[in-house]
C-alpha atoms as a PDB file:
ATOM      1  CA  UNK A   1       0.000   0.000   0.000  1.00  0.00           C
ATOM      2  CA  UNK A   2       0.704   3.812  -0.679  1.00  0.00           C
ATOM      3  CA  UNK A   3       1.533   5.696   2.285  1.00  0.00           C
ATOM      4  CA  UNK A   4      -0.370   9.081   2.859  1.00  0.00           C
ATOM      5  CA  UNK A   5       1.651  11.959   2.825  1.00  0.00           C
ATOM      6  CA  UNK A   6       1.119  14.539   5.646  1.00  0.00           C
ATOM      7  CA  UNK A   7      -0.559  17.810   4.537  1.00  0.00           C
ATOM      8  CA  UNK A   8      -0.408  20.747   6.481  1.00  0.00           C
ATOM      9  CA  UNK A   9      -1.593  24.178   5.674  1.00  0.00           C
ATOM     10  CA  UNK A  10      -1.006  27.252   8.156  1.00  0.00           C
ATOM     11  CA  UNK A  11      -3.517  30.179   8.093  1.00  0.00           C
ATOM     12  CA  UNK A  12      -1.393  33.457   8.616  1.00  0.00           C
ATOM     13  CA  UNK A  13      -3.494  36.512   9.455  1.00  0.00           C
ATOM     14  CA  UNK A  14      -1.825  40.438   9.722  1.00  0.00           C
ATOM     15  CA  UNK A  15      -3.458  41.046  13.375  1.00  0.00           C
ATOM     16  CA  UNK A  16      -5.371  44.025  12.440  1.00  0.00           C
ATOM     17  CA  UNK A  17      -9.779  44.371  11.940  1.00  0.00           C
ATOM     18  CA  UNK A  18     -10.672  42.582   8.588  1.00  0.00           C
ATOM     19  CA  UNK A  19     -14.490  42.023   8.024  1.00  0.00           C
ATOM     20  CA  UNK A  20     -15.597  38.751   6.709  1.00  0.00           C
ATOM     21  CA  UNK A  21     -11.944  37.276   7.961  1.00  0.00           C
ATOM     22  CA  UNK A  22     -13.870  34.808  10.497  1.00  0.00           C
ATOM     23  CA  UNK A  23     -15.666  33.386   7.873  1.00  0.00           C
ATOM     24  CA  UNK A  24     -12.735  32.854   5.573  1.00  0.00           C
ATOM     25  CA  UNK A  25     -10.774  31.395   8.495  1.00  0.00           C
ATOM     26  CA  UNK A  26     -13.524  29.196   9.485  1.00  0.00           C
ATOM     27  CA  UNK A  27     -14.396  28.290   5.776  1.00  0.00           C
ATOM     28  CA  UNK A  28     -10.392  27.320   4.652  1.00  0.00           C
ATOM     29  CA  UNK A  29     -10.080  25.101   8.347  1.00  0.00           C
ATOM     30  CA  UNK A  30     -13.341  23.075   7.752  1.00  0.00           C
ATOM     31  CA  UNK A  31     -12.047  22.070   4.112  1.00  0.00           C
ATOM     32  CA  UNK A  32      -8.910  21.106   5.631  1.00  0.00           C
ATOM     33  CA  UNK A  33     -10.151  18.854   8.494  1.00  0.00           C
ATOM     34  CA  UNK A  34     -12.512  17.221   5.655  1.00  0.00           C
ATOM     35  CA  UNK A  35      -9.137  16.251   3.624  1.00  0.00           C
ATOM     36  CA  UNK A  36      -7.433  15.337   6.852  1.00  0.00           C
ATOM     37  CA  UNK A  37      -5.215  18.188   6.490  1.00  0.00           C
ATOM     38  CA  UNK A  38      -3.433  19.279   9.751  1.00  0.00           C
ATOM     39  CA  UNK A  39      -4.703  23.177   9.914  1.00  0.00           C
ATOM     40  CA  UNK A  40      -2.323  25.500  12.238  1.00  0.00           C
ATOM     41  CA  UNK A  41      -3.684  29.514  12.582  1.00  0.00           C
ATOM     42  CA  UNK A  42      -0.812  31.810  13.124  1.00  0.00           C
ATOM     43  CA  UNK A  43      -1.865  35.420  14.169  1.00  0.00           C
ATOM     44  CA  UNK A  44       0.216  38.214  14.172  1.00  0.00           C
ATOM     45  CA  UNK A  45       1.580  38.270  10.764  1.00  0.00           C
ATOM     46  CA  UNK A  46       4.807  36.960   9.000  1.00  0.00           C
ATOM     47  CA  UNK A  47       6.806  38.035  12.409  1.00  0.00           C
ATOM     48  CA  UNK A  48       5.071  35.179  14.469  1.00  0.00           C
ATOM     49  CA  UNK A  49       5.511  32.613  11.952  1.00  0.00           C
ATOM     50  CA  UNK A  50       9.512  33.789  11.990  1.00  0.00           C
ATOM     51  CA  UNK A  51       9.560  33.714  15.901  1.00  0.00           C
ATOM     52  CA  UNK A  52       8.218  30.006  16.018  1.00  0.00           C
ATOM     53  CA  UNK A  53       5.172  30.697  17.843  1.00  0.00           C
ATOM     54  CA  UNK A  54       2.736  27.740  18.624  1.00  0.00           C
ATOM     55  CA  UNK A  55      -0.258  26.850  16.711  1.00  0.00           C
ATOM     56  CA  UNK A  56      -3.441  27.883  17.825  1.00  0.00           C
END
């Protein structure tokens, strides 16, 4: 048998007041889980990604 490669996908966000961002966040996640995707959120923009922060 095949094995199944591991697919993650991080959702970065800037920090700042976006309408309609919830949604999109929400919306991108639930695909995700469906594919058995590992989702990670990463808030503060590029600089938290950089600084190793923990997934939320």
């Amino acid at each position: 048998m095949a094995s199944r490669r591991l697919r993650r996908v991080g959702l970065l966000t800037g920090g700042g007041d976006c309408p309609g961002l919830n949604v999109v966040i929400r919306a991108a996640a639930r695909i995700g889980f469906q594919l058995g995707w590992e989702v990670w959120g990463i808030e503060d923009g590029p600089a938290s990604a950089r600084e190793g922060s923990s997934p939320s």
